[in-house]
C-alpha atoms as a PDB file:
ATOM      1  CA  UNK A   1     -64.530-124.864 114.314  1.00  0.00           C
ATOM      2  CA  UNK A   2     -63.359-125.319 118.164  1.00  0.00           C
ATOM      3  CA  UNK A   3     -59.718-125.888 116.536  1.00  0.00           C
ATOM      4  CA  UNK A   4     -59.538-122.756 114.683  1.00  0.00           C
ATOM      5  CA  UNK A   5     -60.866-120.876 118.083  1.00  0.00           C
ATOM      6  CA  UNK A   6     -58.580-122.324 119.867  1.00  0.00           C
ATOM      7  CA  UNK A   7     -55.716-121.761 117.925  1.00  0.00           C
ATOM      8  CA  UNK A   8     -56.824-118.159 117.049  1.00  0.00           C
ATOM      9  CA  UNK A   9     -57.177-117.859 121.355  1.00  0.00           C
ATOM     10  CA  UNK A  10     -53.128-118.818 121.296  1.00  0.00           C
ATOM     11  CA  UNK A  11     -52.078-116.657 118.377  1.00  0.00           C
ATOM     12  CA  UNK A  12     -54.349-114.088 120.334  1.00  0.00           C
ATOM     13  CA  UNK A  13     -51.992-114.646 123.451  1.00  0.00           C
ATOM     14  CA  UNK A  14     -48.593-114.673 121.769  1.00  0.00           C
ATOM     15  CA  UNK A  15     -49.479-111.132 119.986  1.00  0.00           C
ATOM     16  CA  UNK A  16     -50.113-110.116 123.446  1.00  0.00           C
ATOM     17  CA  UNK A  17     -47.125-111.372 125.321  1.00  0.00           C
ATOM     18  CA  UNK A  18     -44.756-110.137 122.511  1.00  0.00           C
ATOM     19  CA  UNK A  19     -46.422-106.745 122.496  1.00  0.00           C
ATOM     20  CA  UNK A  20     -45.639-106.534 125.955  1.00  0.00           C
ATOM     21  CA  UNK A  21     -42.253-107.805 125.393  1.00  0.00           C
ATOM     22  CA  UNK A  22     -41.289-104.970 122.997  1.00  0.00           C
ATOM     23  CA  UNK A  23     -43.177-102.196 124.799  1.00  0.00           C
ATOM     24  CA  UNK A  24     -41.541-102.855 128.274  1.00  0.00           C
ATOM     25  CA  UNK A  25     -37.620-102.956 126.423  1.00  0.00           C
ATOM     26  CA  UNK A  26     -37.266-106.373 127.511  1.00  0.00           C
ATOM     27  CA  UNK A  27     -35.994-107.115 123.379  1.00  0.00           C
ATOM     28  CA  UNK A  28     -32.923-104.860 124.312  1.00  0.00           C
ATOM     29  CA  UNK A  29     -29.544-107.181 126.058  1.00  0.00           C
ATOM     30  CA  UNK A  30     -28.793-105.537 129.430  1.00  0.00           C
ATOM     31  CA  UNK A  31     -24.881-105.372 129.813  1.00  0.00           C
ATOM     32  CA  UNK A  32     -23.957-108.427 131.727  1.00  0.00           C
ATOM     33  CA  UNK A  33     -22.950-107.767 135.618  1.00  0.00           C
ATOM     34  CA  UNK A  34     -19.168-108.243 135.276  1.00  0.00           C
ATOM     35  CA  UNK A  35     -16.167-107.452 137.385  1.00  0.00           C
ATOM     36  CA  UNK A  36     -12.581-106.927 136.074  1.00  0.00           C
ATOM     37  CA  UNK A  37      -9.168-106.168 137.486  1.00  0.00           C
ATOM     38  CA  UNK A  38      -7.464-103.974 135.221  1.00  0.00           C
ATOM     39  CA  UNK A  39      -3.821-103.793 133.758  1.00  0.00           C
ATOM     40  CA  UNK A  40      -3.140-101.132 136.820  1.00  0.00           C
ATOM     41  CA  UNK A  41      -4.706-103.865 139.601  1.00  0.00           C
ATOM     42  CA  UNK A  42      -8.172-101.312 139.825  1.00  0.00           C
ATOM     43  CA  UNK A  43     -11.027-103.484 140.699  1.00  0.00           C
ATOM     44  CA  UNK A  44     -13.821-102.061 137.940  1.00  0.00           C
ATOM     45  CA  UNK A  45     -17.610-102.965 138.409  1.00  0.00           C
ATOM     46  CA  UNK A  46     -19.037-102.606 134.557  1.00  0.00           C
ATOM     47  CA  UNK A  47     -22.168-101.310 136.298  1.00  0.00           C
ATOM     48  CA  UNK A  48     -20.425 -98.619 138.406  1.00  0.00           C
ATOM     49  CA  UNK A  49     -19.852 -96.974 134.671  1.00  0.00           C
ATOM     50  CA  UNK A  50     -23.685 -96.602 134.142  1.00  0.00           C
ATOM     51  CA  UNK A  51     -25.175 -92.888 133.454  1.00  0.00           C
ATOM     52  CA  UNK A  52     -22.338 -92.670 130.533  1.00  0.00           C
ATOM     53  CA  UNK A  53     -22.148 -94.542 127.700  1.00  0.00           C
ATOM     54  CA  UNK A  54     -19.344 -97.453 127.573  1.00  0.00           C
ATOM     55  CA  UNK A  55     -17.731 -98.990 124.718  1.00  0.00           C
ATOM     56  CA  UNK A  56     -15.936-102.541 125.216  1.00  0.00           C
ATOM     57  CA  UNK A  57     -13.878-103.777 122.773  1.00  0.00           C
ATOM     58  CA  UNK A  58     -12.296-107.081 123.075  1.00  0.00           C
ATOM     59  CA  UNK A  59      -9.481-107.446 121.505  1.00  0.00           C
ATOM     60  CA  UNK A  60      -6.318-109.700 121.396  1.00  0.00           C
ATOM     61  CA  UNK A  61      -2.459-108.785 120.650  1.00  0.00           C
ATOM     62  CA  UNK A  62      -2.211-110.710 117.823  1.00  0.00           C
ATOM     63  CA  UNK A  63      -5.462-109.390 115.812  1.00  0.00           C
ATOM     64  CA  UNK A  64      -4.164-107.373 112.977  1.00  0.00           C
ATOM     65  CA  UNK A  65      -7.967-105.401 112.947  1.00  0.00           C
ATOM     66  CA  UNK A  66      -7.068-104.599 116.726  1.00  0.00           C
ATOM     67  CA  UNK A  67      -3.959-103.272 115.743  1.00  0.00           C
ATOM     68  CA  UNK A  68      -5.222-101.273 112.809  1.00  0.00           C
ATOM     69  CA  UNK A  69      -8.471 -99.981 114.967  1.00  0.00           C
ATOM     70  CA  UNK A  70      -6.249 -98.423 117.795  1.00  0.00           C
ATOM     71  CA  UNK A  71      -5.512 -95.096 116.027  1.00  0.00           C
ATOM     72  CA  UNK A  72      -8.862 -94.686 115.400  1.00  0.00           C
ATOM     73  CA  UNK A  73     -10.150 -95.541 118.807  1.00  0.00           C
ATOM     74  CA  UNK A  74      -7.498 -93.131 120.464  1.00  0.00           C
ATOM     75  CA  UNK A  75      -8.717 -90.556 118.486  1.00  0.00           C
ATOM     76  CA  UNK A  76     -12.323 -90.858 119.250  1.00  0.00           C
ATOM     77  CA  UNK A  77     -11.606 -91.248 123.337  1.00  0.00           C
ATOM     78  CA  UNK A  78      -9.409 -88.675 123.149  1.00  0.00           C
ATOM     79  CA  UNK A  79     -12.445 -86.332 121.060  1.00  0.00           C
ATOM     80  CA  UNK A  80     -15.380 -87.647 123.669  1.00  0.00           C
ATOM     81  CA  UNK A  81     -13.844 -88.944 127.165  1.00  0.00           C
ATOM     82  CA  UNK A  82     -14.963 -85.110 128.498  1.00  0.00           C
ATOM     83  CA  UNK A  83     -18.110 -85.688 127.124  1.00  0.00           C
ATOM     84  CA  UNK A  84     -18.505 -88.770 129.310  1.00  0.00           C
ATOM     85  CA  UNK A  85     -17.579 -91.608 127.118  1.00  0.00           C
ATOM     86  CA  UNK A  86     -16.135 -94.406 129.024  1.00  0.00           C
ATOM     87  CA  UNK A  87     -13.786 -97.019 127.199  1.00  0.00           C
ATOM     88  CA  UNK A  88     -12.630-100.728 128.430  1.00  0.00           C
ATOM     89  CA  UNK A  89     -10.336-102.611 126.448  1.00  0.00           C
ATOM     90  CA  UNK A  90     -10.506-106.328 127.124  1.00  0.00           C
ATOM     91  CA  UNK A  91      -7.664-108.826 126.566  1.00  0.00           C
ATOM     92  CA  UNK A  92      -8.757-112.152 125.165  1.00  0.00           C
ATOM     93  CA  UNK A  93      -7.812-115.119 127.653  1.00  0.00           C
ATOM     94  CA  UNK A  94      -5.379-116.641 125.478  1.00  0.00           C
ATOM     95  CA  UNK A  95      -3.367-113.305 125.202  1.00  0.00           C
ATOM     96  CA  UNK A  96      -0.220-113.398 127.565  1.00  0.00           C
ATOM     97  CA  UNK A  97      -0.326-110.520 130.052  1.00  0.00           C
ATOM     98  CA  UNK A  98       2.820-109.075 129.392  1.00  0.00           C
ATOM     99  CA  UNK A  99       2.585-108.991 125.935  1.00  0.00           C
ATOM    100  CA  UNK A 100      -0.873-107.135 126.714  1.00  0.00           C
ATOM    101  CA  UNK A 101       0.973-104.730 128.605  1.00  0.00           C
ATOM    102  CA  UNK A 102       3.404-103.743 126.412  1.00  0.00           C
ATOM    103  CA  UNK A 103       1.487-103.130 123.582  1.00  0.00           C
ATOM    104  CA  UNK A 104      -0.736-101.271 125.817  1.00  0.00           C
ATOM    105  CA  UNK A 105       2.581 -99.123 127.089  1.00  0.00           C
ATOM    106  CA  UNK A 106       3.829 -98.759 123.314  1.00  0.00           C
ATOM    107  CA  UNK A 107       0.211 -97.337 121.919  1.00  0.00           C
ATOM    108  CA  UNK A 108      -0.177 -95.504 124.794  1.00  0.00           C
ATOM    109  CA  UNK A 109      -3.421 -96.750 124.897  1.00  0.00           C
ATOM    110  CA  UNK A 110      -5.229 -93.736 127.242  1.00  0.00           C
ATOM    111  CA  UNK A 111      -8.325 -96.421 128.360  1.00  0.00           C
ATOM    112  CA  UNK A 112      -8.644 -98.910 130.661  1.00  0.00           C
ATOM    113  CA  UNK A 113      -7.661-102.475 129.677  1.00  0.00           C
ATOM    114  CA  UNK A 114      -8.041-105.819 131.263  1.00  0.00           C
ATOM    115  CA  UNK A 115      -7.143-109.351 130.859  1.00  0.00           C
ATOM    116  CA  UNK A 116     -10.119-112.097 130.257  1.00  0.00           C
ATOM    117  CA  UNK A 117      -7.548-114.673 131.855  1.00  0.00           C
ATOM    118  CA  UNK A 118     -10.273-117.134 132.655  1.00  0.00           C
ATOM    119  CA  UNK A 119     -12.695-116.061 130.033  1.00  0.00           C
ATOM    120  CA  UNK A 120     -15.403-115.646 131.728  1.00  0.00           C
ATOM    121  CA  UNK A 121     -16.151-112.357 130.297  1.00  0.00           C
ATOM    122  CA  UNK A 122     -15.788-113.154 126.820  1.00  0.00           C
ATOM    123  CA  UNK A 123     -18.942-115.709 128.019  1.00  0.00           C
ATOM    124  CA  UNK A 124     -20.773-112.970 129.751  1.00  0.00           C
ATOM    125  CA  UNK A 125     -21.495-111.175 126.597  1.00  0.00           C
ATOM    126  CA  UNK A 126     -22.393-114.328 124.311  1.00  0.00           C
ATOM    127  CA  UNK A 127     -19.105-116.251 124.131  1.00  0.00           C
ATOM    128  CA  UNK A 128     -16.937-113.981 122.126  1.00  0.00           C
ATOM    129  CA  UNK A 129     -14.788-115.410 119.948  1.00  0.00           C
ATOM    130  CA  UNK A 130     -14.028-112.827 117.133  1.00  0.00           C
ATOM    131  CA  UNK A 131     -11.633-109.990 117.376  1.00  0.00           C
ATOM    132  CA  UNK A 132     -12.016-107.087 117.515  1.00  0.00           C
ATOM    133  CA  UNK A 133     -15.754-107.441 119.263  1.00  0.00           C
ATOM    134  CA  UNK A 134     -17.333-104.116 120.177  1.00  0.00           C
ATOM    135  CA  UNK A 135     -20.461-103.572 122.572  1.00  0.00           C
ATOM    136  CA  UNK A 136     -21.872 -99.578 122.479  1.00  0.00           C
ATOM    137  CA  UNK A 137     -23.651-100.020 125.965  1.00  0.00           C
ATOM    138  CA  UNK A 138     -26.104 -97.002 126.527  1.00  0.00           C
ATOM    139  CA  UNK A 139     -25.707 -94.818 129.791  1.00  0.00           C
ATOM    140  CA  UNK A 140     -29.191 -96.909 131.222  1.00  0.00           C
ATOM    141  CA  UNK A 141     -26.529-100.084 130.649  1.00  0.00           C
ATOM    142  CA  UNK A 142     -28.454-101.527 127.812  1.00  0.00           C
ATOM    143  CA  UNK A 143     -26.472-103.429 124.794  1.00  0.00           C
ATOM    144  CA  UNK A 144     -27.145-101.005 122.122  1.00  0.00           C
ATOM    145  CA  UNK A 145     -25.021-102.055 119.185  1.00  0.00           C
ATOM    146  CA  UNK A 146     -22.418-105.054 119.113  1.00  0.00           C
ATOM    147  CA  UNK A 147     -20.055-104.694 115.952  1.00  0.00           C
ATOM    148  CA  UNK A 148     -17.232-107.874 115.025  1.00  0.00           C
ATOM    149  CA  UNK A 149     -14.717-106.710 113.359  1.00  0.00           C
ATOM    150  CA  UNK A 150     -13.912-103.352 112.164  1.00  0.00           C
ATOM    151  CA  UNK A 151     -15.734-100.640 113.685  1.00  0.00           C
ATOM    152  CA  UNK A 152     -17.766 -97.542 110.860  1.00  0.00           C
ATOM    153  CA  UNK A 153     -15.947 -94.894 113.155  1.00  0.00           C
ATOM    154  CA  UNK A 154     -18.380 -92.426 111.331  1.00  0.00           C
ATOM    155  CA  UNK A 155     -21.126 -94.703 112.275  1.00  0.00           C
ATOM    156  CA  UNK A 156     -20.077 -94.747 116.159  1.00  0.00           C
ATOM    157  CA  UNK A 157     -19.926 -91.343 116.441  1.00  0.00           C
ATOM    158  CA  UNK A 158     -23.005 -91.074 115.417  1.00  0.00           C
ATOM    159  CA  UNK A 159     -24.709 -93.213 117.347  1.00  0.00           C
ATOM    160  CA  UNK A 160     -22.484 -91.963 120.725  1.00  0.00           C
ATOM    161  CA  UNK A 161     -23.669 -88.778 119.855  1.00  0.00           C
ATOM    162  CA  UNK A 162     -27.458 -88.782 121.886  1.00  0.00           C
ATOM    163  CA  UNK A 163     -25.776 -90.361 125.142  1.00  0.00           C
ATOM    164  CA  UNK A 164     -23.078 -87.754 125.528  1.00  0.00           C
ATOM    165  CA  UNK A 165     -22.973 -84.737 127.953  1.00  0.00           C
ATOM    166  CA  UNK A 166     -22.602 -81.405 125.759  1.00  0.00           C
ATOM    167  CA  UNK A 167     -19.491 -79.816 125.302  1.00  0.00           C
ATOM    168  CA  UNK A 168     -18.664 -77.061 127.588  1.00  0.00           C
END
C-alpha cells in the first residue's frame, strides 16, 4: 500500500509541474538570441525585430525548393511588409557568398539576407540541416511554427494574419 501512495504522491507532482509548464508558455521555443551581419554589412540583432512578426527561412543556392519558393515569398513580403512583417533570409554555411549575392541581386530578393558562414545559426535553432527551413516567430519572439520544406503559402497567411498591424 505505501508503494502505490508513493507512486500516486509522484504522478501527483508531475501533473502538477507539467500543468504549470503549459500554463506559464514555457512548452512554446523562444527564438534563439542571434546576431547576423547581413549581405549589405548591417549588424541585425534577431531580438531588435520583436513587436512584429519575423519569418526566417534558411535557405541555400543550390536548393531547387528555395528557388521555386522565392516567387512566392516575394509576393507575400511585398503584400504584408506595411503591415509589419519582417523577413530574414539565411544562407546556409556551405553556400559561397558570392554566389549568395548574386542570386540575391538577380531575384531581387526585397528582404534581408545573411550568410551562416560559421553555422552557428543553423545550430541556434536546432541544427538545421534541411532546405528550405522556415521559423514563423510571433511579435512576443516565440517559435510559433517551423515548416522544412515547402511552405502552404495559404497556410502562412493565415497564420501571419493575428500578428499583423491593420491595413491603413
Amino acid at each position: 500500500m505505501d508503494k502505490r501512495k508513493g507512486l500516486a504522491g509522484v504522478l501527483a507532482v508531475i501533473v502538477i509541474v507539467a500543468g504549470i509548464w503549459l500554463w506559464t508558455g514555457s512548452g512554446v521555443d523562444r527564438a534563439p538570441v542571434v546576431t547576423m551581419q547581413t549581405l549589405e554589412g548591417e549588424r541585425l540583432e534577431l531580438a531588435n525585430l520583436q513587436g512584429r512578426p519575423v519569418l526566417v527561412n534558411f535557405w541555400a543556392t543550390d536548393c531547387p525548393g528555395c528557388i521555386e519558393e522565392m516567387p512566392h515569398l516575394k509576393e507575400l513580403y511585398a503584400d504584408l511588409s506595411d503591415q509589419g512583417l519582417q523577413m530574414v533570409a539565411i544562407a546556409m554555411s556551405y553556400d559561397d557568398p558570392e554566389a549568395i549575392a548574386r542570386l540575391a541581386q538577380r531575384r531581387e530578393l526585397p528582404w534581408r539576407i545573411a550568410h551562416d558562414a560559421d553555422g552557428s545559426l543553423a545550430k541556434a535553432f536546432g541544427n538545421v540541416n534541411l532546405t528550405p527551413t522556415t521559423f514563423v516567430v510571433d511579435p512576443e519572439g516565440r517559435i510559433v511554427q517551423q515548416t522544412i520544406g515547402m511552405l502552404d503559402m495559404e497556410k502562412l497567411r493565415n497564420r501571419l494574419a493575428p500578428m499583423l498591424e491593420p491595413e491603413a
